[in-house]
C-alpha atoms as a PDB file:
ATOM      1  CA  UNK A   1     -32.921  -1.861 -60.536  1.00  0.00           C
ATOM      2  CA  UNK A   2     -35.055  -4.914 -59.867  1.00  0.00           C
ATOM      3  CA  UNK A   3     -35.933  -6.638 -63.046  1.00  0.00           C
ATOM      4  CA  UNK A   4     -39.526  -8.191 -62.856  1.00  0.00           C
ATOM      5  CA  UNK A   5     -39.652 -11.350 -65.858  1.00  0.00           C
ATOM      6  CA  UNK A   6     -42.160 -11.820 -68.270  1.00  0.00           C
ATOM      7  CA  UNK A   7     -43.646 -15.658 -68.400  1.00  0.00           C
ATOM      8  CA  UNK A   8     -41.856 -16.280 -71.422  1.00  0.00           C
ATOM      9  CA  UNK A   9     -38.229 -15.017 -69.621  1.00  0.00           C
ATOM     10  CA  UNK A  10     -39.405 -17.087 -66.960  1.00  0.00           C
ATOM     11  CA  UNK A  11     -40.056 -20.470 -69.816  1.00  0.00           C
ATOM     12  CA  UNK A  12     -36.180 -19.878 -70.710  1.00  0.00           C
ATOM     13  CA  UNK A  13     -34.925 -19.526 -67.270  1.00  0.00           C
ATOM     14  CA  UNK A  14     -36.233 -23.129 -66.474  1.00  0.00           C
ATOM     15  CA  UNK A  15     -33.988 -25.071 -68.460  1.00  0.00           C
ATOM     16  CA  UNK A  16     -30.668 -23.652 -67.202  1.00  0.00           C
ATOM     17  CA  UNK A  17     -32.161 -23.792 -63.808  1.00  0.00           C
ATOM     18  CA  UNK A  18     -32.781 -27.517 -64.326  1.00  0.00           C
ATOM     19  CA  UNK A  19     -29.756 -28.578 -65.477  1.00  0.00           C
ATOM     20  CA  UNK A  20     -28.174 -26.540 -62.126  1.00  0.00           C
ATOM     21  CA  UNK A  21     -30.691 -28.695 -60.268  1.00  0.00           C
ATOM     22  CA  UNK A  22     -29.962 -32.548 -61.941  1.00  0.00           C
ATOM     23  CA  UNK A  23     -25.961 -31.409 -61.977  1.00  0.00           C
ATOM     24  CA  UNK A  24     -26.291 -31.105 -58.011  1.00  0.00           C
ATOM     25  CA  UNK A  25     -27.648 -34.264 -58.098  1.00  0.00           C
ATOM     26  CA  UNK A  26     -25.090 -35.924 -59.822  1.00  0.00           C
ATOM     27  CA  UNK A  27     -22.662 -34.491 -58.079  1.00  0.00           C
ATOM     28  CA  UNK A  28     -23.994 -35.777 -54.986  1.00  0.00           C
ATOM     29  CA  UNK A  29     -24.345 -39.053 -55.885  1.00  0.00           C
ATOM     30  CA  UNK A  30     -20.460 -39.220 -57.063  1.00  0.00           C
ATOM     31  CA  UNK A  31     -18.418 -37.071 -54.399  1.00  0.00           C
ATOM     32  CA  UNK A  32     -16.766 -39.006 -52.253  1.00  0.00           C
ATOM     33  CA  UNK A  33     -13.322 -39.211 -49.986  1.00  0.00           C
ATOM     34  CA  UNK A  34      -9.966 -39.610 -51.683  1.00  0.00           C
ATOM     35  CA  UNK A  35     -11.437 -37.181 -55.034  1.00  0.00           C
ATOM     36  CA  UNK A  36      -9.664 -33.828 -55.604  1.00  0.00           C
ATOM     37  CA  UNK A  37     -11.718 -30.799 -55.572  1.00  0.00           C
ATOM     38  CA  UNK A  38     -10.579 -30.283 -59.331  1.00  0.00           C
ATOM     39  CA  UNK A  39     -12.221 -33.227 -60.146  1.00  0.00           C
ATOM     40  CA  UNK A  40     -15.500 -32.441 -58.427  1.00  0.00           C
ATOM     41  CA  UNK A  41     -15.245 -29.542 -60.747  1.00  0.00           C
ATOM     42  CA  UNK A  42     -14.832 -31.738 -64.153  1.00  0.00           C
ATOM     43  CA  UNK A  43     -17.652 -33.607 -63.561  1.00  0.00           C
ATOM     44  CA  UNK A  44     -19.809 -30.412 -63.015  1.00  0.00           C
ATOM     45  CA  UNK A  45     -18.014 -28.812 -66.217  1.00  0.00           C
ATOM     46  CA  UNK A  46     -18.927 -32.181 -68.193  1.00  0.00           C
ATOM     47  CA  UNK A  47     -22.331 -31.864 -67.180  1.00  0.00           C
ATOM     48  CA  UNK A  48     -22.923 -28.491 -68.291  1.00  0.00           C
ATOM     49  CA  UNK A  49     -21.502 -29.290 -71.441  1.00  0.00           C
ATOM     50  CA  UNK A  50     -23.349 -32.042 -72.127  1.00  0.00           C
ATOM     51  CA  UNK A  51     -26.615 -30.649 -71.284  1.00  0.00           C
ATOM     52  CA  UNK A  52     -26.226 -28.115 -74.165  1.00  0.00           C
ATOM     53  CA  UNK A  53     -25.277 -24.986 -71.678  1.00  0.00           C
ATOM     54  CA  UNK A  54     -22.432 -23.521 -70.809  1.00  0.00           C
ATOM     55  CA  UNK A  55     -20.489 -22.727 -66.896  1.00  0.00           C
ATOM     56  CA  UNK A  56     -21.202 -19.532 -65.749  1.00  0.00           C
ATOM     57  CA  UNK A  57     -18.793 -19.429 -63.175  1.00  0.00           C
ATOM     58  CA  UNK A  58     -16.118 -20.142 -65.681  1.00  0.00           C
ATOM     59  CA  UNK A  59     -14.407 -17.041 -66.694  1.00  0.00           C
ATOM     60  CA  UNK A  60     -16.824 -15.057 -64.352  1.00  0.00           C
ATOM     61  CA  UNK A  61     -14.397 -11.555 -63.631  1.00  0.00           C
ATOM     62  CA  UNK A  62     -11.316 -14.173 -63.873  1.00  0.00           C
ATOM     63  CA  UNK A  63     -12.569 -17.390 -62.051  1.00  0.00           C
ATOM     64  CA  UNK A  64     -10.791 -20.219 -63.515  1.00  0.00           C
ATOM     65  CA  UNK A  65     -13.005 -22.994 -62.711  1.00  0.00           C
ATOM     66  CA  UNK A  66     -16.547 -23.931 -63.169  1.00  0.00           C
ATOM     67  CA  UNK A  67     -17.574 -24.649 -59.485  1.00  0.00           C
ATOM     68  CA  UNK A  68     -16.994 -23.197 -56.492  1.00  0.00           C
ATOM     69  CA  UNK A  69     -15.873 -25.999 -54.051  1.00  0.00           C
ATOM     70  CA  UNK A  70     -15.289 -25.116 -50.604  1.00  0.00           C
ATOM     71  CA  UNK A  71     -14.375 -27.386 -47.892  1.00  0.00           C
ATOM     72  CA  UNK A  72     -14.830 -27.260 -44.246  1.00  0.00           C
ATOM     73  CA  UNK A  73     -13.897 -24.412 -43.190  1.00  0.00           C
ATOM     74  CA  UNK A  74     -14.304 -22.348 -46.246  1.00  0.00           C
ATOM     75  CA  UNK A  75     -17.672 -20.607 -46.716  1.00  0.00           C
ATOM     76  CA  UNK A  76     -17.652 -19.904 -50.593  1.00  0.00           C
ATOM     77  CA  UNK A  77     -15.799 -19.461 -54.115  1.00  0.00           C
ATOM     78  CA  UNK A  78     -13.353 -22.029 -53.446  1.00  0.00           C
ATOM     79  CA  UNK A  79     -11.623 -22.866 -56.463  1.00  0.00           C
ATOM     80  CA  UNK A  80     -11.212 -26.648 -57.200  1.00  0.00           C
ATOM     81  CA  UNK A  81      -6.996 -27.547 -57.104  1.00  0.00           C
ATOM     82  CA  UNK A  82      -5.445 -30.452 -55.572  1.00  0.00           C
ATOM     83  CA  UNK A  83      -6.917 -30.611 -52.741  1.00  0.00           C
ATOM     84  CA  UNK A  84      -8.020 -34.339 -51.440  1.00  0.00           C
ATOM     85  CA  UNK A  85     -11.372 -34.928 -49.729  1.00  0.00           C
ATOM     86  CA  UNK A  86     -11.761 -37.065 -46.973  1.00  0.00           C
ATOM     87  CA  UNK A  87     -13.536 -38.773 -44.654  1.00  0.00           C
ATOM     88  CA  UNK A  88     -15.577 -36.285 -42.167  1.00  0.00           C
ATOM     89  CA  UNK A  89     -15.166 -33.266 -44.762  1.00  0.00           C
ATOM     90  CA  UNK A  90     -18.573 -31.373 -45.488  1.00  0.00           C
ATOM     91  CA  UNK A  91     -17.778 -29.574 -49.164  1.00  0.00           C
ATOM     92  CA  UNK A  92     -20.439 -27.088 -50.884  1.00  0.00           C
ATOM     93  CA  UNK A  93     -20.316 -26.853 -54.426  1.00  0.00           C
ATOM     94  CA  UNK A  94     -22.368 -24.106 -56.123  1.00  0.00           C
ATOM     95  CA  UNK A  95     -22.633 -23.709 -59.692  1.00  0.00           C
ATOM     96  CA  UNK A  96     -24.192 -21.948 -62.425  1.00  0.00           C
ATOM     97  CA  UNK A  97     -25.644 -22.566 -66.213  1.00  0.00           C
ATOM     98  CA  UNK A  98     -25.992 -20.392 -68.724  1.00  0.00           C
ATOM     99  CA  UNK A  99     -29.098 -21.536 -71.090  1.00  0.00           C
ATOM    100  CA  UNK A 100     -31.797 -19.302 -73.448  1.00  0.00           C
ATOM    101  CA  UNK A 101     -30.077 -16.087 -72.859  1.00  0.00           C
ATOM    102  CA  UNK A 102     -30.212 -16.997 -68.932  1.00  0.00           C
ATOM    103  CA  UNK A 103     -28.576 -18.425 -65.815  1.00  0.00           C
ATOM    104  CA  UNK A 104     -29.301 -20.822 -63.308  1.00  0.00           C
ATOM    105  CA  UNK A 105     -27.513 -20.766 -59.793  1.00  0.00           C
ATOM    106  CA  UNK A 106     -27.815 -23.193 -57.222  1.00  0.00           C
ATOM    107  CA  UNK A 107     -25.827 -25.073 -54.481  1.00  0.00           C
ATOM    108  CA  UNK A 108     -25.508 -27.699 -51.818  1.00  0.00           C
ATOM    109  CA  UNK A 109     -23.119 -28.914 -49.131  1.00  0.00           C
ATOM    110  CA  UNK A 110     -22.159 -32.697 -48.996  1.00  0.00           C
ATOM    111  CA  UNK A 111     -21.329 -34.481 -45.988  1.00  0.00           C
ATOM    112  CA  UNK A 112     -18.491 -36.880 -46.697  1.00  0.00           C
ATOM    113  CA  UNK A 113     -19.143 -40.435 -45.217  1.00  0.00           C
ATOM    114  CA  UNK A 114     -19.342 -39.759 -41.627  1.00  0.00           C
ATOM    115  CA  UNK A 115     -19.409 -36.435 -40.245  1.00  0.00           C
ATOM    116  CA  UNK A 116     -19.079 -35.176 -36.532  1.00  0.00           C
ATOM    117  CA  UNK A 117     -22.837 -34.243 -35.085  1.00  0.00           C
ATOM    118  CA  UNK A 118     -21.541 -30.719 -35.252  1.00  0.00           C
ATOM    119  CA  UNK A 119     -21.089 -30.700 -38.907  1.00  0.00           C
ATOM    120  CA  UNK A 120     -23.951 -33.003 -39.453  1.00  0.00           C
ATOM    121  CA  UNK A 121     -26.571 -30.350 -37.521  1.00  0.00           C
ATOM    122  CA  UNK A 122     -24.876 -27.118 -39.275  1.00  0.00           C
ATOM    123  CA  UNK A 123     -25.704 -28.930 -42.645  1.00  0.00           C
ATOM    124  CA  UNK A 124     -29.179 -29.491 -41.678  1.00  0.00           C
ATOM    125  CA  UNK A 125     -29.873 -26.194 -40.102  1.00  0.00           C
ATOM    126  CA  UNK A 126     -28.171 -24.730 -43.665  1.00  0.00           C
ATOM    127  CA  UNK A 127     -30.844 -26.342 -45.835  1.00  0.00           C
ATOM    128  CA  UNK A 128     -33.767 -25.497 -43.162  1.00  0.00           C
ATOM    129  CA  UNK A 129     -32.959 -22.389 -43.008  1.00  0.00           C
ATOM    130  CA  UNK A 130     -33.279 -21.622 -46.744  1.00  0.00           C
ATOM    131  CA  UNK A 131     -37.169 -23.002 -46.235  1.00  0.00           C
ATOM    132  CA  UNK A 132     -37.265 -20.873 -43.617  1.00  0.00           C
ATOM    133  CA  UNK A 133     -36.352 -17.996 -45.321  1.00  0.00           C
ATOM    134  CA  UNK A 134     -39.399 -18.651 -47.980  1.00  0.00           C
ATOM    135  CA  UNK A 135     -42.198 -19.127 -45.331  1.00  0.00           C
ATOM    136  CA  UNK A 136     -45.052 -16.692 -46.105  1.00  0.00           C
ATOM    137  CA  UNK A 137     -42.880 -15.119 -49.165  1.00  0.00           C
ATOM    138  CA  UNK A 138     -44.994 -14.065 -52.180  1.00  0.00           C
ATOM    139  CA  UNK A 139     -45.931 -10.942 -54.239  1.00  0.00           C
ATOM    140  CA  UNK A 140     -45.662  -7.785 -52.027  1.00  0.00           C
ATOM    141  CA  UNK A 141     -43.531  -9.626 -49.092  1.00  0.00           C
ATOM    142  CA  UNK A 142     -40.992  -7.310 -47.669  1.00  0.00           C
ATOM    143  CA  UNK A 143     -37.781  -8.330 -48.937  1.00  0.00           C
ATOM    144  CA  UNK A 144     -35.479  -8.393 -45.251  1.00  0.00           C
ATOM    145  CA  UNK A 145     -38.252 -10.881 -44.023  1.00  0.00           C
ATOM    146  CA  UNK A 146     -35.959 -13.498 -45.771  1.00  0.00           C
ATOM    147  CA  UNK A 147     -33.015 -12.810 -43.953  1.00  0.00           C
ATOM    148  CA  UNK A 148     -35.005 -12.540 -40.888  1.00  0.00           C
ATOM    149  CA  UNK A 149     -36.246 -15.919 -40.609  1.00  0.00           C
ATOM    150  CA  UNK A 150     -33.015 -16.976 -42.115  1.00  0.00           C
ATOM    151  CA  UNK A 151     -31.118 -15.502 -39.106  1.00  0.00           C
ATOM    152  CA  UNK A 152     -33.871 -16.575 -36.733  1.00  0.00           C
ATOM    153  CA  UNK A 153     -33.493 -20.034 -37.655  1.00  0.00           C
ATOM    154  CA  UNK A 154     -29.495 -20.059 -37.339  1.00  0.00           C
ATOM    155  CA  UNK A 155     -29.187 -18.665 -34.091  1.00  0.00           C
ATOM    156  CA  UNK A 156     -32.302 -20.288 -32.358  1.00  0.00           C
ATOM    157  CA  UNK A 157     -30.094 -23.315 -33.153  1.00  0.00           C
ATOM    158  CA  UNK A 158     -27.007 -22.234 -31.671  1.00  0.00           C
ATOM    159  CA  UNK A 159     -25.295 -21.328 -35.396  1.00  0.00           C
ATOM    160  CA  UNK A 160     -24.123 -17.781 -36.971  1.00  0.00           C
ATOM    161  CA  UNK A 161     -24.877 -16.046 -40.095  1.00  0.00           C
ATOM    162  CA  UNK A 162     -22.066 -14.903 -42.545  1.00  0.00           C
ATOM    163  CA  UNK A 163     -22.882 -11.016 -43.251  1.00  0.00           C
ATOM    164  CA  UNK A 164     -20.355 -10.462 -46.142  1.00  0.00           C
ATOM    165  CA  UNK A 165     -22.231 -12.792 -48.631  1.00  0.00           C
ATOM    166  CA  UNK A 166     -25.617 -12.601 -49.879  1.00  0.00           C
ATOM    167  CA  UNK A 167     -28.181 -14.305 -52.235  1.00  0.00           C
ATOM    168  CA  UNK A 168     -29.282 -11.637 -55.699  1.00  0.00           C
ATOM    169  CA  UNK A 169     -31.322 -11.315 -58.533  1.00  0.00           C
ATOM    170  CA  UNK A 170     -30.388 -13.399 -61.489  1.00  0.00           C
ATOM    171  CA  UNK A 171     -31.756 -13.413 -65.205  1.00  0.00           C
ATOM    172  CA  UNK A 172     -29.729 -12.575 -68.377  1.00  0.00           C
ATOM    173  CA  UNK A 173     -26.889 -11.690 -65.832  1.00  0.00           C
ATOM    174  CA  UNK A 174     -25.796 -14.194 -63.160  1.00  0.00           C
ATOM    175  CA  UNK A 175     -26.084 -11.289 -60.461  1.00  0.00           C
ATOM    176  CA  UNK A 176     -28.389  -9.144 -60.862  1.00  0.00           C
ATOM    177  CA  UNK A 177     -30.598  -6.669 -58.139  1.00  0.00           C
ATOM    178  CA  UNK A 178     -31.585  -7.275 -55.634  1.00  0.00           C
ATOM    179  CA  UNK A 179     -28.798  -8.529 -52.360  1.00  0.00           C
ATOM    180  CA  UNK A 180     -30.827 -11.092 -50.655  1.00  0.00           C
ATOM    181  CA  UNK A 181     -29.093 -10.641 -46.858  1.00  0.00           C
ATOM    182  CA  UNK A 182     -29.377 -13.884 -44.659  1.00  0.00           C
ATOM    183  CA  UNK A 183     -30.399 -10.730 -42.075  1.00  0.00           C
ATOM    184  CA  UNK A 184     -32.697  -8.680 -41.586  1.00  0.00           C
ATOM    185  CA  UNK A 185     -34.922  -6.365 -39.899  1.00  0.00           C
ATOM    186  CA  UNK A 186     -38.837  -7.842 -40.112  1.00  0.00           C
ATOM    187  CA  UNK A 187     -40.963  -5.644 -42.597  1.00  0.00           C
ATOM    188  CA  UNK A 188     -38.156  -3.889 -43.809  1.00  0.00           C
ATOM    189  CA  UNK A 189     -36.661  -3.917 -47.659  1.00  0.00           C
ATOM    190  CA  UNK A 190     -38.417  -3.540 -50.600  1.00  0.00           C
ATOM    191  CA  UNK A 191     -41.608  -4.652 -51.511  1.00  0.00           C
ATOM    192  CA  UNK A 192     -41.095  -8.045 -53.698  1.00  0.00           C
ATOM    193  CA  UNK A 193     -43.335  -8.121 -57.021  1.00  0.00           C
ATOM    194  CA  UNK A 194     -44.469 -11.184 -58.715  1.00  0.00           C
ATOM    195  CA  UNK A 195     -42.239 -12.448 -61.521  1.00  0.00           C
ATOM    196  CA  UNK A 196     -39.022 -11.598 -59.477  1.00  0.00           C
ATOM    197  CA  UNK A 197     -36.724 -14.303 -59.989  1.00  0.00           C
ATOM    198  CA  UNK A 198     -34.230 -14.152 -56.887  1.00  0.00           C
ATOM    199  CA  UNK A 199     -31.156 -16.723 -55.517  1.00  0.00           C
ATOM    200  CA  UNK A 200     -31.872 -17.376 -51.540  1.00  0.00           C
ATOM    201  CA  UNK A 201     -28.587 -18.551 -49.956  1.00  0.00           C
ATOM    202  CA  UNK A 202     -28.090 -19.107 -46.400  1.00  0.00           C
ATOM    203  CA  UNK A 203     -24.177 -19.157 -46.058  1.00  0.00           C
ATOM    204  CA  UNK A 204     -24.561 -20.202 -41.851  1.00  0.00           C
ATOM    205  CA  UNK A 205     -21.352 -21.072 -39.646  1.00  0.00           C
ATOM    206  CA  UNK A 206     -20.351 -22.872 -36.986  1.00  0.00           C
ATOM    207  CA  UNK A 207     -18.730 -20.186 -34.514  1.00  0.00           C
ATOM    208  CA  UNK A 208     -18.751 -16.580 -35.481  1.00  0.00           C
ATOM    209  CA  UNK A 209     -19.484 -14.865 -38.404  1.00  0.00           C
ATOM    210  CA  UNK A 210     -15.821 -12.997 -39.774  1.00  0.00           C
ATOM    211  CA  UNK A 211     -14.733 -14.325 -42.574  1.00  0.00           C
ATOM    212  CA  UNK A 212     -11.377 -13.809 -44.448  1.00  0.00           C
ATOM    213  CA  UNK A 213     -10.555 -14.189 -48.222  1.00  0.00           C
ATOM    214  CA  UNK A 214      -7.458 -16.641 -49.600  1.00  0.00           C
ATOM    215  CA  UNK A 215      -4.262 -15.002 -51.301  1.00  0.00           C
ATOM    216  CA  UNK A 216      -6.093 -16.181 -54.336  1.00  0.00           C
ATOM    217  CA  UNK A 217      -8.472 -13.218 -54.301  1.00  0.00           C
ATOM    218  CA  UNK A 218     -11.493 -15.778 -54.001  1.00  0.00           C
ATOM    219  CA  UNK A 219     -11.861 -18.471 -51.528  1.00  0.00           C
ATOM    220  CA  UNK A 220     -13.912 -16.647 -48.361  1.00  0.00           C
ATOM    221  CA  UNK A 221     -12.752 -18.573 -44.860  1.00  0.00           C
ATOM    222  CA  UNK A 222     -14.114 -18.526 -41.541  1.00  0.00           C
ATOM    223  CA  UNK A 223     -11.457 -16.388 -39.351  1.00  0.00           C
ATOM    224  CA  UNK A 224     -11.518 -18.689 -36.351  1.00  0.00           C
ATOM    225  CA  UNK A 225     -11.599 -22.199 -38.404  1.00  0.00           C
ATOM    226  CA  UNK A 226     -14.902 -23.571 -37.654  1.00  0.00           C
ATOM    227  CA  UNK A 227     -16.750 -25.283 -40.375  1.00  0.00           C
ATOM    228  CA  UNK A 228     -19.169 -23.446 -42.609  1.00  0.00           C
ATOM    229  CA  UNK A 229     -22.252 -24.478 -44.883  1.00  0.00           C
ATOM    230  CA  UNK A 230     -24.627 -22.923 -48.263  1.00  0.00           C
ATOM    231  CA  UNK A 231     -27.784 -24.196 -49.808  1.00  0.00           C
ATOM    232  CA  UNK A 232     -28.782 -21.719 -52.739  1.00  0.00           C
ATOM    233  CA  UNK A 233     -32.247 -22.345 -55.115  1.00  0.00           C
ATOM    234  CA  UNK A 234     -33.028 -19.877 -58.270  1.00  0.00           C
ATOM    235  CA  UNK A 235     -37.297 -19.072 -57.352  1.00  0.00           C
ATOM    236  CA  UNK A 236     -39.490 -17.036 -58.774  1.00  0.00           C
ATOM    237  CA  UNK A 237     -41.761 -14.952 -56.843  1.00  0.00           C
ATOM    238  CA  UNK A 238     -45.858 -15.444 -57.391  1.00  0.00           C
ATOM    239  CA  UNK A 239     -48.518 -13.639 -56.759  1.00  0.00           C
ATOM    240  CA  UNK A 240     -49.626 -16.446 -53.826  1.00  0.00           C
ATOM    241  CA  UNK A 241     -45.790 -17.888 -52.721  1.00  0.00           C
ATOM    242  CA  UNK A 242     -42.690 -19.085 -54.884  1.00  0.00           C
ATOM    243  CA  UNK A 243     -41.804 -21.343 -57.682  1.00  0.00           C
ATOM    244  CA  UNK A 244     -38.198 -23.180 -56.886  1.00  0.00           C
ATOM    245  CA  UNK A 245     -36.533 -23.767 -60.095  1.00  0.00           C
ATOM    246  CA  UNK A 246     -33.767 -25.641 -59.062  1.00  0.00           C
ATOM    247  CA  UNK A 247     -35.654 -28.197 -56.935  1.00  0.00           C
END
């Protein structure tokens, strides 16, 4: 069932969501080469904190961290250990807040120092395709339309789509319905109503789409190696486009 929020559901949603937004921020101006991937995950875990909300992911059916941070080749949940970063590494970090009775979700991949132009364009094309995906969106757009111009995007520039992962619904539960797919048939899906509040995620790869999970039950990887990227925002659907909440 899609849940359709009132304005004042929507008034509590923004402060989790903004605190998802700034903590991307500060992660990004802080990650660098020679940090562990646990301690990416501190600082988003003492930034939560201190902003008066709590990690979602934290706990989440088991998941012992508060981030996901996946490197390279690793398209999502990766949880933070020992792992160094270096030099040339792209690493996505998606989080969550828990605020007012509601979550935020958001994420972005960081290019460490200097990346190859393969990693550098996948990157890019991640982030342009989520603005791709909202293009024309608003009250009464067909829901696939997203993953359509999502999918477009990707493979017009020479990049795959992962199918196994999508973006959702989010509200008093950190997934809720509906599966946003990064495909998509064009004027397919249901009919989107105004006050939706949905997570868009483009999750786009390098070489094929097959990906593979860890021995740790969470960390998805590409089967052939190549690098992966994700760019999530939390938006709320209007009556005449969207309202980003994380941005």
């Amino acid at each position: 069932m899609i849940f359709v929020k009132s304005e004042r559901e929507i008034a509590l949603m923004r402060e989790p969501c903004a605190i998802v937004r700034d903590c991307l921020q500060f992660v990004g101006e802080r990650i660098r080469a020679g940090m562990t991937t646990k301690e990416v995950d501190t600082l988003v875990y003492d930034f939560i904190k201190a902003s008066g909300a709590e990690p979602s992911c934290l706990g989440y059916s088991g998941y012992p961290a508060s981030a996901c941070v996946s490197v390279n080749e690793t398209v999502v949940h990766g949880i933070p250990d020992d792992r160094v970063i270096e030099e040339g590494d792209i690493v996505s970090v998606d989080l969550c807040a828990y605020k007012n009775g509601f979550h935020g979700d958001g994420a972005r991949t960081f290019r460490i120092g200097k990346v190859s132009p393969e990693k550098d364009a996948l990157v890019r094309v991640t982030e342009e395709c989520f603005f791709k995906g909202i293009e024309g969106l608003k009250a009464d757009s067909p829901l696939y339309d997203i993953g359509y111009r999502v999918q477009k995007h990707a493979e017009e520039n020479g990049f795959s789509v992962i199918r196994a992962y999508t973006g959702h619904g989010i509200g008093r539960e950190m997934h809720e319905d509906p599966a946003v797919p990064n495909v998509g048939k064009r004027g397919t899906g249901p009919r989107l109503k105004a006050g939706t509040v949905i997570c868009i995620e483009p999750m786009i790869a390098a070489g094929g789409w097959r990906v593979a999970i860890k021995e740790d039950g969470w960390g998805a990887y590409m089967l052939d190696g190549k690098p992966s990227a994700h760019y999530e925002n939390t938006l709320v659907i209007r009556e005449d486009g969207v309202e980003i909440l994380t941005l």
